[in-house]
Protein backbone atom coordinates (compact mmCIF):
# COMPACT_ATOMS: atom_id res chain seq x y z
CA UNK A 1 0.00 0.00 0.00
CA UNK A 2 1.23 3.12 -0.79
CA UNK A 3 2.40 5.61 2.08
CA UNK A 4 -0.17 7.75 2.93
CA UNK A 5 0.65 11.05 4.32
CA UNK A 6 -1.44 11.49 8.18
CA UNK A 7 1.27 12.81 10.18
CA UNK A 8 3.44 15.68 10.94
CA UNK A 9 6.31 15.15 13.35
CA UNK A 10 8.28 18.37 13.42
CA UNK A 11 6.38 21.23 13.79
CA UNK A 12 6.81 24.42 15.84
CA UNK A 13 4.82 26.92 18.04
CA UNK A 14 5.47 30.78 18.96
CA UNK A 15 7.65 29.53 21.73
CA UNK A 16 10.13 28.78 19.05
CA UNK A 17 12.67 32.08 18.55
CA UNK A 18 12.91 31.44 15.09
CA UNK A 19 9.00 32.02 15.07
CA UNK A 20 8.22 34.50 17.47
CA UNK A 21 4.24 34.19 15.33
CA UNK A 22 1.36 34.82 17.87
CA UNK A 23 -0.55 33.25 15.51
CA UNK A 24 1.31 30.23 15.72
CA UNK A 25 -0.26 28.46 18.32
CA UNK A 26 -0.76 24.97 19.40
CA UNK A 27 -4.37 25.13 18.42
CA UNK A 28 -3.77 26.55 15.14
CA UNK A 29 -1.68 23.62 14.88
CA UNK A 30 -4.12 20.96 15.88
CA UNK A 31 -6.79 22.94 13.13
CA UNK A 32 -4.11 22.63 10.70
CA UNK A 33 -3.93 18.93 11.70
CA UNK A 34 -7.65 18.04 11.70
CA UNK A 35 -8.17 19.85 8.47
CA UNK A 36 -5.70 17.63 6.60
CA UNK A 37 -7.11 14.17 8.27
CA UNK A 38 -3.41 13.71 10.02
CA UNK A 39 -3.82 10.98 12.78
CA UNK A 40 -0.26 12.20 14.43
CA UNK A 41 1.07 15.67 15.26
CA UNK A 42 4.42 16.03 17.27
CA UNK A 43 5.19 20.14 18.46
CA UNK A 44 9.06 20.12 18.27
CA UNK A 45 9.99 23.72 19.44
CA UNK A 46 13.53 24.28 19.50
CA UNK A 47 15.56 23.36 22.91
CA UNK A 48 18.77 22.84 24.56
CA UNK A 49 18.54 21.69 28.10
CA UNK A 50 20.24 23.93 30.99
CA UNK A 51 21.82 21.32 32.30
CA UNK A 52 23.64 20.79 29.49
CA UNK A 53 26.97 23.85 29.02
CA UNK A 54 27.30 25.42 26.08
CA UNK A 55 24.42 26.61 24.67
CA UNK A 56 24.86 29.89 22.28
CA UNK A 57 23.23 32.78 23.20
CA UNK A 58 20.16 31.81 20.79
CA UNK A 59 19.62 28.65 22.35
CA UNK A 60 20.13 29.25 26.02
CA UNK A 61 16.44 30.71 26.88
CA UNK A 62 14.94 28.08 25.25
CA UNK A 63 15.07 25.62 27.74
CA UNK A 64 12.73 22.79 29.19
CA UNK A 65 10.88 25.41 31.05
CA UNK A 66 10.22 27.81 28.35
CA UNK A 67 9.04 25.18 25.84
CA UNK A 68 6.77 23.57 28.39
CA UNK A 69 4.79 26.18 28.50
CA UNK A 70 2.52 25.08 25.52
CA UNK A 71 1.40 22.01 28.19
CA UNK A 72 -1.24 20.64 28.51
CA UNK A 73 -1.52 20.93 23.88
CA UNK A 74 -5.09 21.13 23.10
CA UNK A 75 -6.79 17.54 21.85
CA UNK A 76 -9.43 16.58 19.30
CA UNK A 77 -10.72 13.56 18.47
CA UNK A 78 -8.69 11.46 15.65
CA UNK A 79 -5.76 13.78 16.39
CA UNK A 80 -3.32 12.48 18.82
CA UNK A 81 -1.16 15.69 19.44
CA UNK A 82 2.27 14.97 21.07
CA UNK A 83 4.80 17.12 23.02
CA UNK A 84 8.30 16.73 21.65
CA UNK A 85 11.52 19.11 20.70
CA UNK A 86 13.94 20.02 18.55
CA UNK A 87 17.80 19.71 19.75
CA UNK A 88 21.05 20.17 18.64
CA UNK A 89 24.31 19.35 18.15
CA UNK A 90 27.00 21.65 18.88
CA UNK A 91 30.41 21.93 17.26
CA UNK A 92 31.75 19.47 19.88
CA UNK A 93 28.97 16.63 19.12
CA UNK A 94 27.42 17.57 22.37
CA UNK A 95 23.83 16.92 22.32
CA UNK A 96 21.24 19.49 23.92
CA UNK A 97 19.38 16.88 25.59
CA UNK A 98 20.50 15.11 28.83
CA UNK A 99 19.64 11.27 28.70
CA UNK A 100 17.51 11.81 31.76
CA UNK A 101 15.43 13.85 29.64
CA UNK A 102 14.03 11.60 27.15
CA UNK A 103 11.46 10.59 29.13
CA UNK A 104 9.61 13.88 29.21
CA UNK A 105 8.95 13.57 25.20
CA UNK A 106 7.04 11.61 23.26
CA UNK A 107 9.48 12.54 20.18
CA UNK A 108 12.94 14.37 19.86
CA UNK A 109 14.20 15.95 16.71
CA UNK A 110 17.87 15.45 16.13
CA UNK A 111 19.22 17.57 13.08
CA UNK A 112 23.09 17.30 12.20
CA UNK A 113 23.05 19.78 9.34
CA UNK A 114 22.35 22.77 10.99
CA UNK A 115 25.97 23.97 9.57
CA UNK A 116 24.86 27.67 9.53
CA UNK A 117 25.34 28.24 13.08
CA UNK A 118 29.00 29.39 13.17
CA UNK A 119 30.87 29.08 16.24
CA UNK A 120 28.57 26.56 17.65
CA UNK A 121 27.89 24.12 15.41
CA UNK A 122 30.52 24.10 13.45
CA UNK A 123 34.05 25.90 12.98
CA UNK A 124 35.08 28.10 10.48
CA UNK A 125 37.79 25.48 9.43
CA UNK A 126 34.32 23.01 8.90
CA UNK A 127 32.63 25.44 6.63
CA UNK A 128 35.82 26.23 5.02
CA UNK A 129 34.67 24.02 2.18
CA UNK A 130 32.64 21.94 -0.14
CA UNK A 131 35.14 18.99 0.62
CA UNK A 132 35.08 19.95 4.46
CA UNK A 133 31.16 20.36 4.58
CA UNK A 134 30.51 16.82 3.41
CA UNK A 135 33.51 15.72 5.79
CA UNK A 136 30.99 16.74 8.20
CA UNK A 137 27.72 15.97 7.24
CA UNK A 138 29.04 12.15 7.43
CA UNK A 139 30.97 13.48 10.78
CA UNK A 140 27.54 14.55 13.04
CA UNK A 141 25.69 12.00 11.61
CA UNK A 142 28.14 9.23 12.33
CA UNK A 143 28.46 10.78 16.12
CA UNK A 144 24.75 10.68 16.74
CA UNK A 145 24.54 7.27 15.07
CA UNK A 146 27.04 5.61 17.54
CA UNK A 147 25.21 6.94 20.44
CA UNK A 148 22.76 5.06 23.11
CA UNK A 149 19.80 6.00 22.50
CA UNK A 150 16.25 5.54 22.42
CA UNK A 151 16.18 5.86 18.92
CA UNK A 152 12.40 4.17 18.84
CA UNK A 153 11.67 8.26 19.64
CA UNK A 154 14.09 10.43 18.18
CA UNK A 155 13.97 11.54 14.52
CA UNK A 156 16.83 13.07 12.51
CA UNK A 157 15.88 16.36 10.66
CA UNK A 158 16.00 17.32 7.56
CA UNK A 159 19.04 15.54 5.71
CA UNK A 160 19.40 17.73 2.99
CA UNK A 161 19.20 20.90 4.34
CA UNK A 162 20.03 24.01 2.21
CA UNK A 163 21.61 25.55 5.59
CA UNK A 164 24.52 23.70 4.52
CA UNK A 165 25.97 25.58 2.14
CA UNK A 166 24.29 29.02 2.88
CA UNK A 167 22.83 30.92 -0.43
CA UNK A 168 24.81 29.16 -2.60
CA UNK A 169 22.62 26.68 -4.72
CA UNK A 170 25.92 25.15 -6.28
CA UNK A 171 27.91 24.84 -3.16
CA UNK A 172 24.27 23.28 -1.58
CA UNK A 173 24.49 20.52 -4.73
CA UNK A 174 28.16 19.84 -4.19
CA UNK A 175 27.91 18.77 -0.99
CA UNK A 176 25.26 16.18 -1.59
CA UNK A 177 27.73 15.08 -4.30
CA UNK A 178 30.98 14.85 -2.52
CA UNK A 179 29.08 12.47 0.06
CA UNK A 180 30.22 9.08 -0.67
CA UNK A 181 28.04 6.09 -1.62
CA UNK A 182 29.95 3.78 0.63
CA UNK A 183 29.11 6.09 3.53
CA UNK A 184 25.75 6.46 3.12
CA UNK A 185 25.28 3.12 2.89
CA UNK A 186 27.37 2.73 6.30
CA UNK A 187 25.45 5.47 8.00
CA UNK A 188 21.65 4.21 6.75
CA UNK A 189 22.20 0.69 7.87
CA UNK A 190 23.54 1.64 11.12
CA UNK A 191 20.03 4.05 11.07
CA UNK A 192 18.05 0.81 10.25
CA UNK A 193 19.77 -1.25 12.82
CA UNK A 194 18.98 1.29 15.28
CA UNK A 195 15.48 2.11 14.47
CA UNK A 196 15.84 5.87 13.76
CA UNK A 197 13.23 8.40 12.07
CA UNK A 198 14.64 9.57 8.91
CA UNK A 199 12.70 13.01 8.30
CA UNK A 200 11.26 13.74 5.07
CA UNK A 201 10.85 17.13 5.59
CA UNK A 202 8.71 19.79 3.49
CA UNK A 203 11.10 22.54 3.32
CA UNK A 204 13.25 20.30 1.41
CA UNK A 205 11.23 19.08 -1.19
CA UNK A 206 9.72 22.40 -1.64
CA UNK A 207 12.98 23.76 -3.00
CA UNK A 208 13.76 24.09 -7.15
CA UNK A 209 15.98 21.23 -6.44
CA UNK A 210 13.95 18.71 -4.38
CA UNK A 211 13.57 16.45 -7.51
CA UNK A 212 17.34 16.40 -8.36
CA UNK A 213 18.99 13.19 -8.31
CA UNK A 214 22.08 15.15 -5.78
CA UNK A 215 18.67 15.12 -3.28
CA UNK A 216 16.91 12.18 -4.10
CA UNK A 217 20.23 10.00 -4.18
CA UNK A 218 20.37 10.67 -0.26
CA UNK A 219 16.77 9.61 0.44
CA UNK A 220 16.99 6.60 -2.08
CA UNK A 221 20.22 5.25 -0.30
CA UNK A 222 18.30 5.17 3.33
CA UNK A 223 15.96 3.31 1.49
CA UNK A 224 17.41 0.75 0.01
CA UNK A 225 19.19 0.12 3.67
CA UNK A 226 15.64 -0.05 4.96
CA UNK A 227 15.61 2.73 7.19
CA UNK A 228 11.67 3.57 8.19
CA UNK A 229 10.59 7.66 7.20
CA UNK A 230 8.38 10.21 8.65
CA UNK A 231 6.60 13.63 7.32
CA UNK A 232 7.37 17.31 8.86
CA UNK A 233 6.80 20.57 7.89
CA UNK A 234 9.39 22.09 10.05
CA UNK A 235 6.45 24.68 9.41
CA UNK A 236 7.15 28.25 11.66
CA UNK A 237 4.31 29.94 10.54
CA UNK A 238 0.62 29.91 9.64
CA UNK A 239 1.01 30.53 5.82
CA UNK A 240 3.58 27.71 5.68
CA UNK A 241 0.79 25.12 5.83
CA UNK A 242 -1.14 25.51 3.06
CA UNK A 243 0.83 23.57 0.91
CA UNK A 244 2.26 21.05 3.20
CA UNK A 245 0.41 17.73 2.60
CA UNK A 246 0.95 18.38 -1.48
CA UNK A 247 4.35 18.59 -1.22
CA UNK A 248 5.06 15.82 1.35
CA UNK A 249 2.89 13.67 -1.37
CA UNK A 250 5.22 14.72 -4.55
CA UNK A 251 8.22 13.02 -2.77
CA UNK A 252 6.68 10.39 -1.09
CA UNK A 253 6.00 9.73 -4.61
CA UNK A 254 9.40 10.48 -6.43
CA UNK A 255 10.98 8.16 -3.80
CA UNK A 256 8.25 5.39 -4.51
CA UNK A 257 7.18 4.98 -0.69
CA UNK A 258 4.87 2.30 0.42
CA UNK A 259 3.71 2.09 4.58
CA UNK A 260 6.02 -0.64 5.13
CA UNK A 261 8.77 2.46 4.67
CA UNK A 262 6.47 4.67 7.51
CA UNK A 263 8.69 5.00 10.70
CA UNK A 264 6.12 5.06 13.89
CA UNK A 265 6.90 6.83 17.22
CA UNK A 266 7.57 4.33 20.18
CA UNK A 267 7.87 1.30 17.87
């Protein structure tokens, strides 16, 4: 059966500092849910614990306490609406999230590409490069990979990122490129073994270059290693939604999807 798109597992509220949108609200959300028949919605503000040292400056009030403000999230019936987060990874593969934590989500975004964030997550000698980029796209993945965790709940965002290369659409496709088959294939069956989400997120596919083989090729190799997929729209804002489900649907599509590839929180 084909995969059918009734979820979103990355989404994020006002709380989140890259929104700041009063009109982003967790029962906008659930609307936004009900109205395209999803069965599943995770709220994954952005968070790095205060227990943990070393948050930047953009990070640091956006702790457990701040995030868990949107508690209780509204409910409706057919909509199971689930509190969750979305950490990071600084330049020293230290994870925002103390294990001790876990418990308190139902789901925990992971990104490794967030390569934009220099000084924190990543050097300038890392972003010094095409070559040195892709070093380290394999690099934070690998790290996260190796880790023990309970990967049954944790997701990793958005693989193919633009972030990674900034504004520069051929730098962005050069990356993908330099990535090696062999290590993909290392990295997606270690992501199968473990049971991690792999995001399929709708900022990605929404891009001009969402259909390119240097994006697809990524997705295709998880795939074929049998790692288990998920839907987002990483959405920030109200009029980010409109179009979500339609685009989530092209490359569940272009990647030939059935549910039998549908990754599903807690098993």
């Amino acid at each position: 059966m084909k995969y059918v798109v009734d979820h979103d597992y990355h989404i994020h509220s006002q709380l989140s500092s890259c929104s700041s949108d009063p009109e982003q609200t967790p029962q906008r959300l659930l609307e936004y849910a009900k109205s395209n028949g999803y069965k599943q919605l995770v709220l994954t503000d952005h968070y790095w614990d205060s227990a943990v040292p070393g948050a930047s400056r953009w990070y640091m009030p956006q702790d457990f306490r701040h995030i868990s403000a949107s508690l209780p999230l509204p409910q409706a019936e057919g909509v199971e609406f689930l509190f969750g987060c979305e950490t990071d990874m600084d330049r020293f593969m230290t994870l925002g999230i103390p294990e001790e934590r876990f418990k308190d989500f139902d789901f925990v975004v992971i990104p490794t590409t967030h390569m934009h964030m220099n000084g924190f997550t990543v050097s300038e000698e890392d972003s010094a490069s095409a070559e040195a980029k892709a070093k380290l796209w394999v690099e934070r993945l690998d790290s996260l990979l190796c880790r023990s965790l309970p990967f049954y709940k944790i997701g990793i965002a958005h693989l193919v990122c633009p972030l990674i290369a900034g504004n520069s659409r051929e730098e962005y496709l050069k990356i993908l490129d330099l990535i090696p088959d062999a290590e993909l294939d290392r990295l997606f069956t270690r992501a199968a073994t473990v049971g991690v989400g792999i995001e399929l997120n709708c900022g990605d596919f929404y891009s001009p270059d969402a259909q390119t083989y240097h994006v697809l090729r990524i997705f295709r190799a998880a795939k074929e290693c049998g790692c288990k997929f998920y839907c987002s729209s990483d959405a920030h804002h109200p009029s980010s939604l409109g179009k979500v489900k339609a685009v989530l649907e092209k490359a569940v599509d272009s990647l030939g999807l059935t549910e039998d590839d549908k990754f599903h929180i807690g098993k």
